[in-house]
C-alpha atoms as a PDB file:
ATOM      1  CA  UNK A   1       7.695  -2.567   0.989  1.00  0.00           C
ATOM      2  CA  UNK A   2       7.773  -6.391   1.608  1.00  0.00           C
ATOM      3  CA  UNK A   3      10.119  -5.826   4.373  1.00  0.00           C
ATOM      4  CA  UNK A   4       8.653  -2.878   6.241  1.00  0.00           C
ATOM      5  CA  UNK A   5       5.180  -4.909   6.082  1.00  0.00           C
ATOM      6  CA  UNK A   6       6.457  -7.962   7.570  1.00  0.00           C
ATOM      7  CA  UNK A   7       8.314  -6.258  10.090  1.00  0.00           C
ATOM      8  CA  UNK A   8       5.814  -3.423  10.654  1.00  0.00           C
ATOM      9  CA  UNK A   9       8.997  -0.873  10.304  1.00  0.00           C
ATOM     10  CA  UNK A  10      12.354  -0.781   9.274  1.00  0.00           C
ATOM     11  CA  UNK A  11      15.691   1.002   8.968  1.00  0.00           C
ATOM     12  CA  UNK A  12      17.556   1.495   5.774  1.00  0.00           C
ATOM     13  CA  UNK A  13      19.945  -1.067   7.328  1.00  0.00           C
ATOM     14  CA  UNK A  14      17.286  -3.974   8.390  1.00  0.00           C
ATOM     15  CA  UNK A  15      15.856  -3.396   4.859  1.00  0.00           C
ATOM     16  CA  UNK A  16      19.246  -4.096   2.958  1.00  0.00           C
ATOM     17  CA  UNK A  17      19.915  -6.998   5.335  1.00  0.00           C
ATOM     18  CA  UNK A  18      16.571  -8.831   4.571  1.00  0.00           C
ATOM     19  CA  UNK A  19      17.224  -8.455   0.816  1.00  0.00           C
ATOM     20  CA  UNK A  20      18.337 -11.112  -1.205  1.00  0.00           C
ATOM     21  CA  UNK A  21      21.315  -9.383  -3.143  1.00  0.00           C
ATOM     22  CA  UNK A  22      20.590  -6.080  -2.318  1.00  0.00           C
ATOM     23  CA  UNK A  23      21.264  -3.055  -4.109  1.00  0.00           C
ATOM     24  CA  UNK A  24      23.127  -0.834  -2.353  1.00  0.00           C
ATOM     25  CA  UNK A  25      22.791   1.336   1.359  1.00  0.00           C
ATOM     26  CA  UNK A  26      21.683   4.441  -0.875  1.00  0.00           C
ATOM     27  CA  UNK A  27      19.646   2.885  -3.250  1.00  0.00           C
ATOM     28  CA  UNK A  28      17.796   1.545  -0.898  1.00  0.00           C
ATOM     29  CA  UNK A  29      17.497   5.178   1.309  1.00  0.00           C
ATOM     30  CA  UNK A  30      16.842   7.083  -1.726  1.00  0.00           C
ATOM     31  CA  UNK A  31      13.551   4.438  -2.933  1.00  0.00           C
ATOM     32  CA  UNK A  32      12.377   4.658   0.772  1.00  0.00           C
ATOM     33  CA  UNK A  33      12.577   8.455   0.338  1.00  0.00           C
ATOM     34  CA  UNK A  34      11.027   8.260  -2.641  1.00  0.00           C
ATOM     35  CA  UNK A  35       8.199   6.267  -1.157  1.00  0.00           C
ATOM     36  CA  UNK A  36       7.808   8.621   1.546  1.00  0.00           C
ATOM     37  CA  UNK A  37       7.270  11.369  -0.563  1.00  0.00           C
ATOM     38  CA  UNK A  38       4.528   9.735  -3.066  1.00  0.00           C
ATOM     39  CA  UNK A  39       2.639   9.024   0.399  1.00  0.00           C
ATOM     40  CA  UNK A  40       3.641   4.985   0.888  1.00  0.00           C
ATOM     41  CA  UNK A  41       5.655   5.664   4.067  1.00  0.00           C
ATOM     42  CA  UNK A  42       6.697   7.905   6.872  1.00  0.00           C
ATOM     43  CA  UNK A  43       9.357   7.790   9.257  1.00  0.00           C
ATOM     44  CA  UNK A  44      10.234   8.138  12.822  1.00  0.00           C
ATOM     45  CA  UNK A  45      13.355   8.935  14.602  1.00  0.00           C
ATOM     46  CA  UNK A  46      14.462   6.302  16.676  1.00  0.00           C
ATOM     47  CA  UNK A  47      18.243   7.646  18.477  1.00  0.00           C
ATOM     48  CA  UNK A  48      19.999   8.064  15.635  1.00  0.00           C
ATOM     49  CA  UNK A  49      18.274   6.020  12.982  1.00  0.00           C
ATOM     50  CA  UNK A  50      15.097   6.536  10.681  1.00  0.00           C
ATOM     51  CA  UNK A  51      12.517   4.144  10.726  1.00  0.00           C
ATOM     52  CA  UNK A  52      10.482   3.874   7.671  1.00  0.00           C
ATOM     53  CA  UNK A  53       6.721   2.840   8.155  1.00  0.00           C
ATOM     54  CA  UNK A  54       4.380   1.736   5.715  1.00  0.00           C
ATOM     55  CA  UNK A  55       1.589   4.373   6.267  1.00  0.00           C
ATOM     56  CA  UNK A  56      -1.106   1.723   4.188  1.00  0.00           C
ATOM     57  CA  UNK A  57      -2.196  -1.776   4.694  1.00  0.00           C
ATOM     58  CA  UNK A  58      -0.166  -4.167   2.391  1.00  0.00           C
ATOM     59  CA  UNK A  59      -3.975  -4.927   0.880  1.00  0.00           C
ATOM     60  CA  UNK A  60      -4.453  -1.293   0.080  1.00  0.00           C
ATOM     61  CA  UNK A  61      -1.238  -1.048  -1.390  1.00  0.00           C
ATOM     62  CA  UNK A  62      -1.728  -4.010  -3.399  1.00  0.00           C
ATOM     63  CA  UNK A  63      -5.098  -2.894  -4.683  1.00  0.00           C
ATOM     64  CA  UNK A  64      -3.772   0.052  -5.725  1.00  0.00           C
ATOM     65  CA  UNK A  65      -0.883  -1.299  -7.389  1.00  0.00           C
ATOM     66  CA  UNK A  66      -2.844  -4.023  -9.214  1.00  0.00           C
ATOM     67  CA  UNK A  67      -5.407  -0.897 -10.725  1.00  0.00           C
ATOM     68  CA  UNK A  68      -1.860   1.068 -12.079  1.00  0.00           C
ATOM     69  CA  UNK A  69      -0.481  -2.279 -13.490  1.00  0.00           C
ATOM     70  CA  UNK A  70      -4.319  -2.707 -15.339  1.00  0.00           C
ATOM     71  CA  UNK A  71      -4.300   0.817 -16.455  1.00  0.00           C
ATOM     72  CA  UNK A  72      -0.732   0.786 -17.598  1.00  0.00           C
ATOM     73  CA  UNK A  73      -0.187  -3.120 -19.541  1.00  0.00           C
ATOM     74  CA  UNK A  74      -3.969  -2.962 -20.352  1.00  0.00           C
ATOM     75  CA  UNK A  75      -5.425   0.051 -21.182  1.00  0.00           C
ATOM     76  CA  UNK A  76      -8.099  -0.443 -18.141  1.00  0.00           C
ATOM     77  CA  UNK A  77      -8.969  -4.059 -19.134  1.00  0.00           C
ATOM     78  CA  UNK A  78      -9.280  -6.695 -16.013  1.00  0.00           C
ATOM     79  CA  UNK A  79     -10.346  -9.174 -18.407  1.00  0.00           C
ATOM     80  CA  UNK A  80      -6.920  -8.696 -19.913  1.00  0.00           C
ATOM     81  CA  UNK A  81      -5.150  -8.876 -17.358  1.00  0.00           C
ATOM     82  CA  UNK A  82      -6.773 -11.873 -16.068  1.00  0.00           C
ATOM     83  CA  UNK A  83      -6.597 -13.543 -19.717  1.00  0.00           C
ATOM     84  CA  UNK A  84      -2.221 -12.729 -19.426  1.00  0.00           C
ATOM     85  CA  UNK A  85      -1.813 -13.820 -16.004  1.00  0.00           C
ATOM     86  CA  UNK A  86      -3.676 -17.380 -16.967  1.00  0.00           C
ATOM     87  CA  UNK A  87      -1.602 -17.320 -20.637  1.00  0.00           C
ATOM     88  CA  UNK A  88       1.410 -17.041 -19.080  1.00  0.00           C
ATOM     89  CA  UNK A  89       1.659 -20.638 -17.173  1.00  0.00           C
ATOM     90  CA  UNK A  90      -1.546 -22.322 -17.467  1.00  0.00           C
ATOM     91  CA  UNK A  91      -0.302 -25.957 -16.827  1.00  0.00           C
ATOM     92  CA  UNK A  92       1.042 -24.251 -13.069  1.00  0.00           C
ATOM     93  CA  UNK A  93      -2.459 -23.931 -11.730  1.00  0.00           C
ATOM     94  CA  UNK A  94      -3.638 -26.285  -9.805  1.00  0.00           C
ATOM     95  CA  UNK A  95      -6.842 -27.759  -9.270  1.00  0.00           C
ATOM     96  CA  UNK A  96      -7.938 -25.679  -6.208  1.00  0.00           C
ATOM     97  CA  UNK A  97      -6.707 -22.670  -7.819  1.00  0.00           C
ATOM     98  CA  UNK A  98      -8.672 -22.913 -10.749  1.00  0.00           C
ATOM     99  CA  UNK A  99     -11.549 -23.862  -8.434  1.00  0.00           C
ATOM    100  CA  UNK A 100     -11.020 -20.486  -6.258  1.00  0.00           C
ATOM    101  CA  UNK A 101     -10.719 -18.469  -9.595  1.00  0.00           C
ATOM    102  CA  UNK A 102     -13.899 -20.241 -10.786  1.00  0.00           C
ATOM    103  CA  UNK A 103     -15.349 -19.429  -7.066  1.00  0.00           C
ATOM    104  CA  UNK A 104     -15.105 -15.508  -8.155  1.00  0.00           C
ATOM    105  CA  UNK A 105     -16.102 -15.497 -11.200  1.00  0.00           C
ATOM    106  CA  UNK A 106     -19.448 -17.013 -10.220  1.00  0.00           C
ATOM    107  CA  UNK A 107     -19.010 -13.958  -7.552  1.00  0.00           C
ATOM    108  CA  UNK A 108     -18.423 -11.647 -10.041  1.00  0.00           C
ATOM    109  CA  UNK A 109     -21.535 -12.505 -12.264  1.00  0.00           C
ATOM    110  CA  UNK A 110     -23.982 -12.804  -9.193  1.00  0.00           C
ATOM    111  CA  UNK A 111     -22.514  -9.176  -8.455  1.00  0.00           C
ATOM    112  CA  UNK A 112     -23.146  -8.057 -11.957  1.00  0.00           C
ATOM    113  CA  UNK A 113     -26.452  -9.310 -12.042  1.00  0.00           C
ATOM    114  CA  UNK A 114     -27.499  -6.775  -9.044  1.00  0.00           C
END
């Protein structure tokens, strides 16, 4: 999906060449027909080639793909999965990071208190 977002579109070919060791021509036909047919992307015929569009915004895919990881790792928990993700390399953060995170927290509680 990477791919076909930066490039707005993509054949099974331009896919595979923008891969760092890719899997192979098929593997990567059959998961972008596999993607088409949950919804992710459609194609167009362009001569002879297909060329697999990305029928959501990378954000909406991403939102969506964060909520399934939450559901799936943490039983529904955000807190969690925020609690893993800062677990996991804590001393990698930097300063304006953890300044940004603290930024929507503070968001989050404002929100809350609605």
């Amino acid at each position: 999906m990477d791919v076909l977002y930066e490039k707005g579109g993509a054949t099974v070919a331009e896919v595979v060449d923008c891969l760092p060791d890719p899997p192979s021509y098929s593997a990567v036909r059959a998961a972008l027909a596999t993607l088409e047919a949950k919804g992710s992307v459609r194609h167009e015929k362009n001569g002879t080639k297909f060329v697999f569009i990305p029928k959501t915004s990378a954000e909406t895919a991403r939102r969506s793909a964060m909520r399934h990881l939450i559901q799936t790792f943490f039983r529904g928990s955000r807190e969690q999965a925020v609690a893993a993700l800062l677990e996991v390399s804590p001393a990698q953060f930097s300063e304006e990071e953890l300044d940004r995170l603290s930024g929507l927290i503070e968001k989050a509680r404002k929100g809350a208190k609605r």
